[in-house]
PDB file of N, CA and C in Angstrom:
ATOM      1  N   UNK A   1     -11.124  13.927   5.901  1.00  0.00           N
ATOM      2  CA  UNK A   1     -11.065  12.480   6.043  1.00  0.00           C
ATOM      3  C   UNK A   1      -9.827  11.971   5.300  1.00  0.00           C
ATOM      4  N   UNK A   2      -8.940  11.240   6.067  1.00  0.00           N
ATOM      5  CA  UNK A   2      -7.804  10.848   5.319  1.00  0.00           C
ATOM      6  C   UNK A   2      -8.269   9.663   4.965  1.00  0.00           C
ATOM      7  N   UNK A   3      -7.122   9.775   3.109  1.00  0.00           N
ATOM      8  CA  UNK A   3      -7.459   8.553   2.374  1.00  0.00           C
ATOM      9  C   UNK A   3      -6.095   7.517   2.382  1.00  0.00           C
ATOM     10  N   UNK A   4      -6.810   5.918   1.547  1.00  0.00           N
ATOM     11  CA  UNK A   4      -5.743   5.088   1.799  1.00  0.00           C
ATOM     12  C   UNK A   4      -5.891   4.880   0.340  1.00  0.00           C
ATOM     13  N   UNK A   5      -5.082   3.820  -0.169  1.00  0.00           N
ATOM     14  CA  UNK A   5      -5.204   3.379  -1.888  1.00  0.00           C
ATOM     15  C   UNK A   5      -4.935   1.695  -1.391  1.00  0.00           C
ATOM     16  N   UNK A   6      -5.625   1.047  -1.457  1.00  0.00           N
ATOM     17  CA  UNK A   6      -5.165  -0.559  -1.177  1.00  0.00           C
ATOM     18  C   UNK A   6      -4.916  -1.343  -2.634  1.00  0.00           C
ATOM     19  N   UNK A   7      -4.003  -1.399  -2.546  1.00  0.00           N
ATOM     20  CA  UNK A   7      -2.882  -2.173  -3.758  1.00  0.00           C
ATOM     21  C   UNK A   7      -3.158  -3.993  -3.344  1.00  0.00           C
ATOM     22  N   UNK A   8      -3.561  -4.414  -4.063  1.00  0.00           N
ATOM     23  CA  UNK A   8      -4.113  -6.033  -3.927  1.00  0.00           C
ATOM     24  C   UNK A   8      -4.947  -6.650  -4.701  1.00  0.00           C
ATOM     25  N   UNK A   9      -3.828  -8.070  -5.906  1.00  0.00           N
ATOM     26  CA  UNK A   9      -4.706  -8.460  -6.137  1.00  0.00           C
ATOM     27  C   UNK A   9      -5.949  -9.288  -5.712  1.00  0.00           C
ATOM     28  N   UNK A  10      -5.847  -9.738  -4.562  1.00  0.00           N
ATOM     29  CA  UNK A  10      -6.860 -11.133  -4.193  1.00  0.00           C
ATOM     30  C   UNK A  10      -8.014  -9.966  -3.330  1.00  0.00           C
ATOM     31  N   UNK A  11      -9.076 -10.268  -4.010  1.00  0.00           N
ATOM     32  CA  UNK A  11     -10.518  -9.248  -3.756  1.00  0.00           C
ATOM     33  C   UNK A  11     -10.768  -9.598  -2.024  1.00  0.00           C
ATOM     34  N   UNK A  12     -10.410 -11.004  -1.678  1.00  0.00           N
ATOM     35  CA  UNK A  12     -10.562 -11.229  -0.583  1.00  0.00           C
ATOM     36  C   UNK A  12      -9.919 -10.162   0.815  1.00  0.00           C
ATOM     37  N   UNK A  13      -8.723  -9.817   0.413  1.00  0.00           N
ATOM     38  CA  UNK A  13      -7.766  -8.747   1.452  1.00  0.00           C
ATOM     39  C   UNK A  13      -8.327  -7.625   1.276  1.00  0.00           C
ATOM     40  N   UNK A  14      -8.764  -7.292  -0.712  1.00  0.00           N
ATOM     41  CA  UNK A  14      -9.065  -5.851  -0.604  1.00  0.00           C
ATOM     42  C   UNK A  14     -10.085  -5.490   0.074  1.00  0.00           C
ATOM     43  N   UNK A  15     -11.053  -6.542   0.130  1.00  0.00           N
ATOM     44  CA  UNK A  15     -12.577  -6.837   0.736  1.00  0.00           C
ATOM     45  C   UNK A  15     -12.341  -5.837   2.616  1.00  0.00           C
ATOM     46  N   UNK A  16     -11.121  -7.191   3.075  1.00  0.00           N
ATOM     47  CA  UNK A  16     -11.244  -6.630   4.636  1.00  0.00           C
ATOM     48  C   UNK A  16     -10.190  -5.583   5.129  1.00  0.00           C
ATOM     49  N   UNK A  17      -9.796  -5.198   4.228  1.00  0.00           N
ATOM     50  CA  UNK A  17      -8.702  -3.955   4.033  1.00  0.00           C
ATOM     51  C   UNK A  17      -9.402  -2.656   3.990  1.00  0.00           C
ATOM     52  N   UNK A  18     -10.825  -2.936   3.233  1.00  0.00           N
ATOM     53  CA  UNK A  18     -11.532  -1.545   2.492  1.00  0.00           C
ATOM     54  C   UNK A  18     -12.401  -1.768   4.092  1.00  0.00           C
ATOM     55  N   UNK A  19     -12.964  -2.690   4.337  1.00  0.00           N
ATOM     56  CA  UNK A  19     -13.873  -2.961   5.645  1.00  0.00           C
ATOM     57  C   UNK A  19     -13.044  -1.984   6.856  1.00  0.00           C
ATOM     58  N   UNK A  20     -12.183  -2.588   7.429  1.00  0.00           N
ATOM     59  CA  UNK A  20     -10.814  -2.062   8.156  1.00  0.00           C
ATOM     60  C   UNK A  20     -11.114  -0.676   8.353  1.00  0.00           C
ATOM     61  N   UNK A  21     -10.451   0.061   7.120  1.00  0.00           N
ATOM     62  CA  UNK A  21      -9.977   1.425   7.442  1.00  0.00           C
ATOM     63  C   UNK A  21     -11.329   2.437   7.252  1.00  0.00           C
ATOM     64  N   UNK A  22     -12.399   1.770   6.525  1.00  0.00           N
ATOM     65  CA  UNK A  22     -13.733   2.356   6.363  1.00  0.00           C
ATOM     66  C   UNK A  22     -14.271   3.047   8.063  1.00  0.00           C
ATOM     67  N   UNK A  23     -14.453   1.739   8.366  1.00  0.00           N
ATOM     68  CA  UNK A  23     -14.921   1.879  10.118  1.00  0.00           C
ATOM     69  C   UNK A  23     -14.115   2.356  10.597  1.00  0.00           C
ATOM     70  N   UNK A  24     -12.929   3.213  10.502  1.00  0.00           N
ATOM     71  CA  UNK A  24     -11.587   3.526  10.753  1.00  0.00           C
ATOM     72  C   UNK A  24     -11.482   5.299  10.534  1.00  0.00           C
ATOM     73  N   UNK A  25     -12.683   5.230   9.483  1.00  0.00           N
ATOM     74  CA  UNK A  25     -12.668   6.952   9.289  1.00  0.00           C
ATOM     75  C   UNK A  25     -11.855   6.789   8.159  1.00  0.00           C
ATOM     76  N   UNK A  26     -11.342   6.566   7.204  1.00  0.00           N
ATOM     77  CA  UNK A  26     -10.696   6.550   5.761  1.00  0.00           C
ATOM     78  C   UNK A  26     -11.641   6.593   4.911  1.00  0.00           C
ATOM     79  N   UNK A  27     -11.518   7.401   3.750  1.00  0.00           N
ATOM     80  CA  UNK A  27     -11.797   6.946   2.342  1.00  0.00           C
ATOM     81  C   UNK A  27     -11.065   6.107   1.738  1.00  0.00           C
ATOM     82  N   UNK A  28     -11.487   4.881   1.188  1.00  0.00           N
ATOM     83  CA  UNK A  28     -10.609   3.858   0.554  1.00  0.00           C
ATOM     84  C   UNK A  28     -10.808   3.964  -0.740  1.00  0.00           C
ATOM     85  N   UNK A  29      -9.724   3.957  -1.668  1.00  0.00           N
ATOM     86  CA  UNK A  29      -9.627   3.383  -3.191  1.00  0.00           C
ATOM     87  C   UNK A  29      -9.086   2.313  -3.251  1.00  0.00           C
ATOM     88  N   UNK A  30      -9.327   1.338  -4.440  1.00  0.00           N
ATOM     89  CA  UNK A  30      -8.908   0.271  -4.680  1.00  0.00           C
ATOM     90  C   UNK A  30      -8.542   0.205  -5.723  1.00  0.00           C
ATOM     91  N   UNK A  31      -7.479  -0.794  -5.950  1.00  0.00           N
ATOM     92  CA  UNK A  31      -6.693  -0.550  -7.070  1.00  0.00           C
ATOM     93  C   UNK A  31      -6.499  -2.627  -6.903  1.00  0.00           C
ATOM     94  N   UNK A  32      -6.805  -3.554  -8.425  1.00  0.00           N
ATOM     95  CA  UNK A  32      -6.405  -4.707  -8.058  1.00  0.00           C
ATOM     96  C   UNK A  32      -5.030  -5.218  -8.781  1.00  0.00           C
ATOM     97  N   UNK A  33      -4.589  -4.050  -9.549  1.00  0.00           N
ATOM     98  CA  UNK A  33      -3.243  -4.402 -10.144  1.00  0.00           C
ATOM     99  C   UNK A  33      -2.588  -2.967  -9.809  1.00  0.00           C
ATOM    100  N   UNK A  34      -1.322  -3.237 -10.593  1.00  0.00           N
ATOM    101  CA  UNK A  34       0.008  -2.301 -10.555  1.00  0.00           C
ATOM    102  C   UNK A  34      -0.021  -0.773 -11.457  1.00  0.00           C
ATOM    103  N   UNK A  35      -0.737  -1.279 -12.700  1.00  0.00           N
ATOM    104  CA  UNK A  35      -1.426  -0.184 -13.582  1.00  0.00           C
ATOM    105  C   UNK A  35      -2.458   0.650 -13.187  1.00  0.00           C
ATOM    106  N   UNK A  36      -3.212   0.185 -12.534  1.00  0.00           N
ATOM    107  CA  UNK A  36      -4.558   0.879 -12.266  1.00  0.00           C
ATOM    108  C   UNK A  36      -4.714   1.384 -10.723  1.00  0.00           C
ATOM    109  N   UNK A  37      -3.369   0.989 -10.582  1.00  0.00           N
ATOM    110  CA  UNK A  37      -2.637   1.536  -8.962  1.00  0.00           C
ATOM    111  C   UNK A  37      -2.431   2.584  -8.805  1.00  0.00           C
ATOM    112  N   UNK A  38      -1.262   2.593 -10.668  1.00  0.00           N
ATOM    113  CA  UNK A  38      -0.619   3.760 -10.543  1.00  0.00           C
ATOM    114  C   UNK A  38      -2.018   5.086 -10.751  1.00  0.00           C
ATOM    115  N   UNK A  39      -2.389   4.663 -11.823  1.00  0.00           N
ATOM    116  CA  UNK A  39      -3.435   5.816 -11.981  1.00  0.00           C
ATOM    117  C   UNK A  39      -4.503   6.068 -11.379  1.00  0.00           C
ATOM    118  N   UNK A  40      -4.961   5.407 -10.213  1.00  0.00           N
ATOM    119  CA  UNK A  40      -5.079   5.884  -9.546  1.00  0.00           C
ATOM    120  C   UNK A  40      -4.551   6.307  -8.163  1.00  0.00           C
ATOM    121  N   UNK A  41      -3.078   6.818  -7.631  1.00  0.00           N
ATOM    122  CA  UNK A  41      -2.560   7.400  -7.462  1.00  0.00           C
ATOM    123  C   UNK A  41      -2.619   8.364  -7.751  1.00  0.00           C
ATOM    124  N   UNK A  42      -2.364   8.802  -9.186  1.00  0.00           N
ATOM    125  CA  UNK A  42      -1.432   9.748  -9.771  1.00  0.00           C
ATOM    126  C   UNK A  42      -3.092  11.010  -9.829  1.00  0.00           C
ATOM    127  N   UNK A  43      -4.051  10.616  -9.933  1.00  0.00           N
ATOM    128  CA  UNK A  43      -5.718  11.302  -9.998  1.00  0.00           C
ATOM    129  C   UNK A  43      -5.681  11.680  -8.601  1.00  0.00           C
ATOM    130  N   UNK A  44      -5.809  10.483  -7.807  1.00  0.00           N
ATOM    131  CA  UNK A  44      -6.558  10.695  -6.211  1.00  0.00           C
ATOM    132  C   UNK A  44      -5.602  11.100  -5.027  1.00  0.00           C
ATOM    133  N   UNK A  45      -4.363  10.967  -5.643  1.00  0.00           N
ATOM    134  CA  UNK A  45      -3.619  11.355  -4.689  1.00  0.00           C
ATOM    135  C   UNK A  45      -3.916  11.429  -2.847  1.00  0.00           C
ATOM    136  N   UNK A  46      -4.131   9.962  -2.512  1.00  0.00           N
ATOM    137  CA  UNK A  46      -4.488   9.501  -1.230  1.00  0.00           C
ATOM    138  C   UNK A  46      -3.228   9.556  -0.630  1.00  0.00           C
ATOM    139  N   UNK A  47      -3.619   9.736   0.955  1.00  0.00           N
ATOM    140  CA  UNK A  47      -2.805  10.348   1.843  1.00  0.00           C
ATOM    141  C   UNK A  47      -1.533   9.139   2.202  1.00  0.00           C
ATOM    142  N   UNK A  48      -2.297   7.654   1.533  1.00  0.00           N
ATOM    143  CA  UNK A  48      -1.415   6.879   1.922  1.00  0.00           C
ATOM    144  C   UNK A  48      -1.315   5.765   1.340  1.00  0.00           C
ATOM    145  N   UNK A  49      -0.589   4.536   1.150  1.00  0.00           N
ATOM    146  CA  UNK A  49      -0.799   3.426   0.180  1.00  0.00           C
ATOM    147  C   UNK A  49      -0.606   2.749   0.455  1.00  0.00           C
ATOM    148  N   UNK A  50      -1.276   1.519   0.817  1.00  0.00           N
ATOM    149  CA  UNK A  50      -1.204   0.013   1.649  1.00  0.00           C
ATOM    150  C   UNK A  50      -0.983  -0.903   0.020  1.00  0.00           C
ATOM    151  N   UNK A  51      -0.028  -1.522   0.034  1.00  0.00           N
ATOM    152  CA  UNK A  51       0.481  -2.405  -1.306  1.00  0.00           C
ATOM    153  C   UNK A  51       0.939  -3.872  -1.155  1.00  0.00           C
ATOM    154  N   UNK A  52       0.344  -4.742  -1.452  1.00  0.00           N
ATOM    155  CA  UNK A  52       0.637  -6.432  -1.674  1.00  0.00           C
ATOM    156  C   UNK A  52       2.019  -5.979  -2.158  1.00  0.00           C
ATOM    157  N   UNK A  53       3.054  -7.354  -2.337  1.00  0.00           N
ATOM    158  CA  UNK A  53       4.320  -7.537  -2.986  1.00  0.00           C
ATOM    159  C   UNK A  53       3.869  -8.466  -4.423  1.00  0.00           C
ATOM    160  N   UNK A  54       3.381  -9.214  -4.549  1.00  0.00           N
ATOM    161  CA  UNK A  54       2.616  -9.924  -4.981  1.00  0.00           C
ATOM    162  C   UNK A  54       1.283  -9.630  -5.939  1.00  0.00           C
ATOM    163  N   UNK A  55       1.635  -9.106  -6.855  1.00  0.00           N
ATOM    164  CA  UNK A  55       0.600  -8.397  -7.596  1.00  0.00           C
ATOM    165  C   UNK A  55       0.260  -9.310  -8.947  1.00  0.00           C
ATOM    166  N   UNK A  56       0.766  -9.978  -9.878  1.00  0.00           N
ATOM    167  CA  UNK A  56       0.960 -10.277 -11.065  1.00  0.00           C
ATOM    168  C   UNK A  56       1.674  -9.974 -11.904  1.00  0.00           C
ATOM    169  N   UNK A  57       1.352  -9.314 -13.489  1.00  0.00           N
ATOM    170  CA  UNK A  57       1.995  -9.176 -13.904  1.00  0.00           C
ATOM    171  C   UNK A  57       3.587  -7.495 -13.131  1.00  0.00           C
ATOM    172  N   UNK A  58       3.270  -7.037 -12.429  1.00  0.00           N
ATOM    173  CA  UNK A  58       3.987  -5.696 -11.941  1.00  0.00           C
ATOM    174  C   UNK A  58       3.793  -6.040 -10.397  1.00  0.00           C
ATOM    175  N   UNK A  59       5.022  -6.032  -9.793  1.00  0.00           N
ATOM    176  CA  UNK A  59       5.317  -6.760  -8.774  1.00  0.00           C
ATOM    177  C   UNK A  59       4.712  -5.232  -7.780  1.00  0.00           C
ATOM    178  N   UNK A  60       4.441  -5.481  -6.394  1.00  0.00           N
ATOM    179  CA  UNK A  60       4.364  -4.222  -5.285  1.00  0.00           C
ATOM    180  C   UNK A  60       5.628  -3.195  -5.360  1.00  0.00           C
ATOM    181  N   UNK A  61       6.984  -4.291  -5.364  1.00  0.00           N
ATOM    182  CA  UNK A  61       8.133  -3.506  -5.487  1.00  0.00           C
ATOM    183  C   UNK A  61       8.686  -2.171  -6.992  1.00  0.00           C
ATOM    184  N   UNK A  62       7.756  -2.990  -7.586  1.00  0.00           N
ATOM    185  CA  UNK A  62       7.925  -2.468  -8.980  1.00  0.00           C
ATOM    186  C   UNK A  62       6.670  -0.762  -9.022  1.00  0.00           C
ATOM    187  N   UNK A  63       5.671  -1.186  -8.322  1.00  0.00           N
ATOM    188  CA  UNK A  63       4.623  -0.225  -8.487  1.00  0.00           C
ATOM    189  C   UNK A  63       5.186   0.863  -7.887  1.00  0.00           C
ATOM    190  N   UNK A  64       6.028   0.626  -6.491  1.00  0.00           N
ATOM    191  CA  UNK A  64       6.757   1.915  -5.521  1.00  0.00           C
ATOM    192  C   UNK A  64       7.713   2.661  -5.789  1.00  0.00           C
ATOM    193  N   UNK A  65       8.480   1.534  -6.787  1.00  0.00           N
ATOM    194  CA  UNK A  65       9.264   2.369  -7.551  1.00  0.00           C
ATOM    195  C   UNK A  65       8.891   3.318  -8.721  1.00  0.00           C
ATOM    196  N   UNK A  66       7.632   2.969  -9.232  1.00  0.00           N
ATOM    197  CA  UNK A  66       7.234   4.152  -9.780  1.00  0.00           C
ATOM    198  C   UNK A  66       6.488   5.048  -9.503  1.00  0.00           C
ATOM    199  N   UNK A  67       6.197   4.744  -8.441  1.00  0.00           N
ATOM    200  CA  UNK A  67       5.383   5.904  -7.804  1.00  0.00           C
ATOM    201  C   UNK A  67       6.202   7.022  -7.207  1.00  0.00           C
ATOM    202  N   UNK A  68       7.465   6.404  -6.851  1.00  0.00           N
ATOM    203  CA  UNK A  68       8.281   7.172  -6.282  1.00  0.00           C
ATOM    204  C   UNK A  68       9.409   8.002  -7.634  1.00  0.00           C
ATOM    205  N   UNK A  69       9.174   7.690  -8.362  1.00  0.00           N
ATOM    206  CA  UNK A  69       9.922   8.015  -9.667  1.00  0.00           C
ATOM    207  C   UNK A  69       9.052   9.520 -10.079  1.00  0.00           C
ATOM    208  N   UNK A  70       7.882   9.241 -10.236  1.00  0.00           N
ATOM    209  CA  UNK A  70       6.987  10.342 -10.202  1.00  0.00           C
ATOM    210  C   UNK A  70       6.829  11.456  -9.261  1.00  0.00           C
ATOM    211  N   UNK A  71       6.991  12.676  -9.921  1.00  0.00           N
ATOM    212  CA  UNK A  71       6.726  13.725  -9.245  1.00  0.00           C
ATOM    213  C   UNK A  71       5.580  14.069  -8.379  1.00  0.00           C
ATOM    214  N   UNK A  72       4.124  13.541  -9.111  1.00  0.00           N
ATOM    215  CA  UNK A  72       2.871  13.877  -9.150  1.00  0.00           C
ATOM    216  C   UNK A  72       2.639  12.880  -7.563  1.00  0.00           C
ATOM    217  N   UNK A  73       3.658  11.703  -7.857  1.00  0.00           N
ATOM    218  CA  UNK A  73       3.206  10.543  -6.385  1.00  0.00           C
ATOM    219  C   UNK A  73       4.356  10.365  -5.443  1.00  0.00           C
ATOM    220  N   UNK A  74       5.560  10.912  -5.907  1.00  0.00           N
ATOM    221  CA  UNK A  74       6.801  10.722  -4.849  1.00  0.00           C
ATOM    222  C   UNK A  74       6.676  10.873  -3.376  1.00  0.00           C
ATOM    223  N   UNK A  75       6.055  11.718  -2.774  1.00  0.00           N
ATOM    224  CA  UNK A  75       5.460  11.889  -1.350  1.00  0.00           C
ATOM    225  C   UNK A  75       4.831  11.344  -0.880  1.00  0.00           C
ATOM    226  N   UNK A  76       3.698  10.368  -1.305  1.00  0.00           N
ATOM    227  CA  UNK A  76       3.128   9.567  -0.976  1.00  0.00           C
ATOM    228  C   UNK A  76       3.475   8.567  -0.287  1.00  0.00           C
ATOM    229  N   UNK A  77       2.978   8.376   1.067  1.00  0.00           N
ATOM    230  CA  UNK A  77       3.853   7.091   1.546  1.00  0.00           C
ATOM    231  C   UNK A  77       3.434   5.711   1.165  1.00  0.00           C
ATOM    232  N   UNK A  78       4.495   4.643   0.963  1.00  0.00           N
ATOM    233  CA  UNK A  78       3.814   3.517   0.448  1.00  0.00           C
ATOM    234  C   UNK A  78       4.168   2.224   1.644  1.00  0.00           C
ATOM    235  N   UNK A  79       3.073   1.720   2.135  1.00  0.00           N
ATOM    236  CA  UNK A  79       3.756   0.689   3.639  1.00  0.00           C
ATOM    237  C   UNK A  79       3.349  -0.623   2.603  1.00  0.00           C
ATOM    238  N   UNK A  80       4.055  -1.494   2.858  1.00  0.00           N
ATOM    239  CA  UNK A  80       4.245  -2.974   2.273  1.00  0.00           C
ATOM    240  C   UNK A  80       3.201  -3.531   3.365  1.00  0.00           C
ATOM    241  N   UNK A  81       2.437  -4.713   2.657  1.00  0.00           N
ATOM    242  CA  UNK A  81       1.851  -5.420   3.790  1.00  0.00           C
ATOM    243  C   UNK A  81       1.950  -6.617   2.830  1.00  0.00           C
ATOM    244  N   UNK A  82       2.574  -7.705   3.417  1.00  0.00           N
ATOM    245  CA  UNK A  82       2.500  -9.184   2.434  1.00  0.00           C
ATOM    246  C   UNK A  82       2.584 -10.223   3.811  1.00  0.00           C
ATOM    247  N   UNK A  83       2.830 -11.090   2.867  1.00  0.00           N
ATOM    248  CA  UNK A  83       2.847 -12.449   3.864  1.00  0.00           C
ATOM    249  C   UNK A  83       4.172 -12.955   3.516  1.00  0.00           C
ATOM    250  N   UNK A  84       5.198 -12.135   3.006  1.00  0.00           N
ATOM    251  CA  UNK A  84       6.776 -12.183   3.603  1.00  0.00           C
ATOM    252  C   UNK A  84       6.945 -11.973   4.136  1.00  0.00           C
ATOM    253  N   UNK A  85       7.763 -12.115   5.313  1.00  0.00           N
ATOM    254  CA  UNK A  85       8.259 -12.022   6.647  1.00  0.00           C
ATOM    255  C   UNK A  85       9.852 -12.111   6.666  1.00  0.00           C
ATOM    256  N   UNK A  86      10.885 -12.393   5.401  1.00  0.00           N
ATOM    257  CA  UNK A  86      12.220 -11.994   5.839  1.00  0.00           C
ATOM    258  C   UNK A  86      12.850 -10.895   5.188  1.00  0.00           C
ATOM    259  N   UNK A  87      14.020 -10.343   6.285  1.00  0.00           N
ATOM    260  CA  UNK A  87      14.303  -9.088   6.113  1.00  0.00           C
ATOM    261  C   UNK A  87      15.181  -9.379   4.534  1.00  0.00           C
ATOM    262  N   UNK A  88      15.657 -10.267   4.060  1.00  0.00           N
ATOM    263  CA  UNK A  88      15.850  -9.457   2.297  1.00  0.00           C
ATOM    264  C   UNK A  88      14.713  -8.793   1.715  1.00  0.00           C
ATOM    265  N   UNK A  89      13.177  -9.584   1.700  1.00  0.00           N
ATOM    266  CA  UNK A  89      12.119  -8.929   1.207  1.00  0.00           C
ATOM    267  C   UNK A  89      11.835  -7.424   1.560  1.00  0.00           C
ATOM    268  N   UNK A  90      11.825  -7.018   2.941  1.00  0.00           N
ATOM    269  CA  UNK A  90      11.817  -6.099   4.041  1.00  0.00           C
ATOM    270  C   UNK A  90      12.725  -4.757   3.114  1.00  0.00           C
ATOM    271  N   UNK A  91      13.876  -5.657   3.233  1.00  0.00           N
ATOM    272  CA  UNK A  91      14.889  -4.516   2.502  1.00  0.00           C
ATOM    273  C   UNK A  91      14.795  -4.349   0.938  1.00  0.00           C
ATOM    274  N   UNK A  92      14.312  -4.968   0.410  1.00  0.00           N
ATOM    275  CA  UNK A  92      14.002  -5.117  -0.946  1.00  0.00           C
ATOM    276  C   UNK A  92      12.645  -3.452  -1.285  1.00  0.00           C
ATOM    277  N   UNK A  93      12.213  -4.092  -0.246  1.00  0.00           N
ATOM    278  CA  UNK A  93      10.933  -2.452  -0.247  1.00  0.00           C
ATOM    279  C   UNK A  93      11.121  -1.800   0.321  1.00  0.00           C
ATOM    280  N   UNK A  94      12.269  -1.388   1.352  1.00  0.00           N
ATOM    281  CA  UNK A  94      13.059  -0.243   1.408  1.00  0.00           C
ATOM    282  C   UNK A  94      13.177   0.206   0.269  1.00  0.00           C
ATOM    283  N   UNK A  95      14.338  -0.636   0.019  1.00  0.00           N
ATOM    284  CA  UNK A  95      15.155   0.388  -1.240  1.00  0.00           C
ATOM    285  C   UNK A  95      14.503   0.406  -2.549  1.00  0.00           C
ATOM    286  N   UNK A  96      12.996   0.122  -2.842  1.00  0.00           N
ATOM    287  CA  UNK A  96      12.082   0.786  -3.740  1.00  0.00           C
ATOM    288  C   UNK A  96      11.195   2.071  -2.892  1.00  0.00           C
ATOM    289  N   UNK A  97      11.215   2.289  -1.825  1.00  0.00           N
ATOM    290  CA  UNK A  97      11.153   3.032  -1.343  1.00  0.00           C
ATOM    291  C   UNK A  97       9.620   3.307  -0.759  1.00  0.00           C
ATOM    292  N   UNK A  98       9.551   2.178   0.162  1.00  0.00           N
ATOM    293  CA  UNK A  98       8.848   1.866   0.591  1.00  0.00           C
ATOM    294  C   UNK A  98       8.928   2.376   2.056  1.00  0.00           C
ATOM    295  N   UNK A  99       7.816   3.147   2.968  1.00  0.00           N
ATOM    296  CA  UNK A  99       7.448   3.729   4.314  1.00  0.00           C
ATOM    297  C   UNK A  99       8.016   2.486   5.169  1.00  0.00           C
ATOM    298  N   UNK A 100       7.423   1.375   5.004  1.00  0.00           N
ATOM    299  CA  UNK A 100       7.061   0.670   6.295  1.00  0.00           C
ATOM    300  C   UNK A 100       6.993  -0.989   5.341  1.00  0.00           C
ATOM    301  N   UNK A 101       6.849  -1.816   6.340  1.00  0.00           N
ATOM    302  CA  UNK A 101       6.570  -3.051   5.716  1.00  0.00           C
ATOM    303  C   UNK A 101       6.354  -4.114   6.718  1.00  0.00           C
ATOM    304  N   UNK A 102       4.715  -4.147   6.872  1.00  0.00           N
ATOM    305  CA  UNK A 102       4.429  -4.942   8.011  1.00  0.00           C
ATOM    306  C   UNK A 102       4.150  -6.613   7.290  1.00  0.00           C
ATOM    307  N   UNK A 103       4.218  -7.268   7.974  1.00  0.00           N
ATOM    308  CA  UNK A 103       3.704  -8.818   7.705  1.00  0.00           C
ATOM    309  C   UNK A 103       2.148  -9.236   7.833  1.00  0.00           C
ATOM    310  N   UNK A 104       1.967  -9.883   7.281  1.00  0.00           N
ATOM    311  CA  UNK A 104       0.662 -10.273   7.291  1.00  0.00           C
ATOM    312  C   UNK A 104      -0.082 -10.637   8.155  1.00  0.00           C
ATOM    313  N   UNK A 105       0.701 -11.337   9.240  1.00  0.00           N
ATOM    314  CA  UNK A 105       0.855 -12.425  10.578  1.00  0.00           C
ATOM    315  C   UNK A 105       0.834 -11.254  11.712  1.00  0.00           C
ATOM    316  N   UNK A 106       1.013 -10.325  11.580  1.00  0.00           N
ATOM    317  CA  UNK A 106       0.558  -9.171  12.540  1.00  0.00           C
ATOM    318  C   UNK A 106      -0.818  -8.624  12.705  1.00  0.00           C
ATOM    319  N   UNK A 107      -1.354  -8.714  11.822  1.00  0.00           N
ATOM    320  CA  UNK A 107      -2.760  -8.577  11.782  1.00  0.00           C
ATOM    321  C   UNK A 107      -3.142  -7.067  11.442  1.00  0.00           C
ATOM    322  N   UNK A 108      -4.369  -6.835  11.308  1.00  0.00           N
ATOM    323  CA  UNK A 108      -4.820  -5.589  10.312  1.00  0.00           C
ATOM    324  C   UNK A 108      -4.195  -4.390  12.082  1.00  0.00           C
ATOM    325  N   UNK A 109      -4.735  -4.734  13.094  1.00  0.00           N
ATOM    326  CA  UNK A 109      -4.614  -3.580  13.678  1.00  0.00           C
ATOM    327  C   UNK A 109      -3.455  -3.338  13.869  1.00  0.00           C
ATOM    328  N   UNK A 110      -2.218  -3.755  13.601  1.00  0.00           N
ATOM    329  CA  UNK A 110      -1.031  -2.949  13.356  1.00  0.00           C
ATOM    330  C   UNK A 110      -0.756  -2.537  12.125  1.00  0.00           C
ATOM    331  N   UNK A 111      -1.513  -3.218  11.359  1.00  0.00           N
ATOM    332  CA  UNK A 111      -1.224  -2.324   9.669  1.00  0.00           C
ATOM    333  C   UNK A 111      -2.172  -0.727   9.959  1.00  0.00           C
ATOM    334  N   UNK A 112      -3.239  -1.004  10.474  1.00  0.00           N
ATOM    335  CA  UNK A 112      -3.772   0.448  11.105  1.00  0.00           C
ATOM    336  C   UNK A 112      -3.132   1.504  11.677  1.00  0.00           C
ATOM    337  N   UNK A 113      -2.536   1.163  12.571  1.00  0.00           N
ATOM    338  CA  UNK A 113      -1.735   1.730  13.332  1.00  0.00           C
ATOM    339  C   UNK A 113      -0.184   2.427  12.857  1.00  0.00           C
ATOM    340  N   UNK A 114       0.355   1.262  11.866  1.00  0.00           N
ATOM    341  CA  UNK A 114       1.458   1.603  11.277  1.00  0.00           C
ATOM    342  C   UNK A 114       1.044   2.592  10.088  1.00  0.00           C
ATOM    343  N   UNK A 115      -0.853   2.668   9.347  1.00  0.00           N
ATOM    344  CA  UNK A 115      -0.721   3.787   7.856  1.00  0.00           C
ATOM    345  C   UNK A 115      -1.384   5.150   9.088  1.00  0.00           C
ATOM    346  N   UNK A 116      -1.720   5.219  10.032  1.00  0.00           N
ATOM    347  CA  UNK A 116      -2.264   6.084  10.834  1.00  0.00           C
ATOM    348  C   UNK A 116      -0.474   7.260  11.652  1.00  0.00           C
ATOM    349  N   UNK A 117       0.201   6.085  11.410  1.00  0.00           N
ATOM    350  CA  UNK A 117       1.655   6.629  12.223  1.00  0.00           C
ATOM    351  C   UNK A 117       2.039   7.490  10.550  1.00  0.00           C
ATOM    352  N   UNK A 118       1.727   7.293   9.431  1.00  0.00           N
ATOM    353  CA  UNK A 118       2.422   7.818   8.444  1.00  0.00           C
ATOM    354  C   UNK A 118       1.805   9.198   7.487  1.00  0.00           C
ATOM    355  N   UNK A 119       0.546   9.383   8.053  1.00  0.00           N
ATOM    356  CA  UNK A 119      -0.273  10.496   7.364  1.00  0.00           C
ATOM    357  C   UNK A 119      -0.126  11.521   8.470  1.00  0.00           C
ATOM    358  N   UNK A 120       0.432  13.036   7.133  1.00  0.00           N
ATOM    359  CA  UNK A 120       0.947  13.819   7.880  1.00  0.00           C
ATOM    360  C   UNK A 120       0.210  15.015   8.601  1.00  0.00           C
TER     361      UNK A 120
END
């Protein structure tokens, strides 16, 4: 069973995020900040990582970059899902090194589709 890690603070997304990929055949972890993201990452090592930009104190961009800094999580793919929609943001989580980066306004079944296109 492939797993996801949903990076989000507002319980409300993580709520229909964990709903989503559950009925979807995933094991979901949840993580509601940047710290407790990382570690759990760095333990569960899930096949994939759906991440807000928008976290609090440790931004989405900030969490990918350390995940990707890390040996233990560098492979891991990480897809952006926020409710930014322009390409500086876009490119901004590129170059922290970010998989993918869908918009919010697309709706869950292409965020499905886009962490399903990235597990190998």
């Amino acid at each position: 069973m492939p797993s996801v890690l949903i990076i989000d603070d507002d319980i409300l997304n993580r709520e229909l995020l964990q709903t989503v990929f559950e009925r979807s055949g995933f094991q979901v972890l949840i993580a509601a900040n940047g710290r407790t993201a990382l570690d759990v990452a760095s333990s569960a090592q899930p096949d994939v990582i759906v991440c807000d930009v928008r976290l609090g104190t440790m931004s989405g961009y900030e969490v990918c970059a350390a995940l990707k800094a890390d040996p233990a999580t560098s492979a891991i793919p990480v897809l952006f899902q926020t409710a930014y929609e322009d390409e500086a943001q876009r490119e901004e989580g590129i170059r922290a090194g970010a998989a993918d980066f869908v918009p919010k306004m697309l709706g869950w079944q292409v965020l499905l589709e886009r962490v399903k296109a990235l597990i190998p």
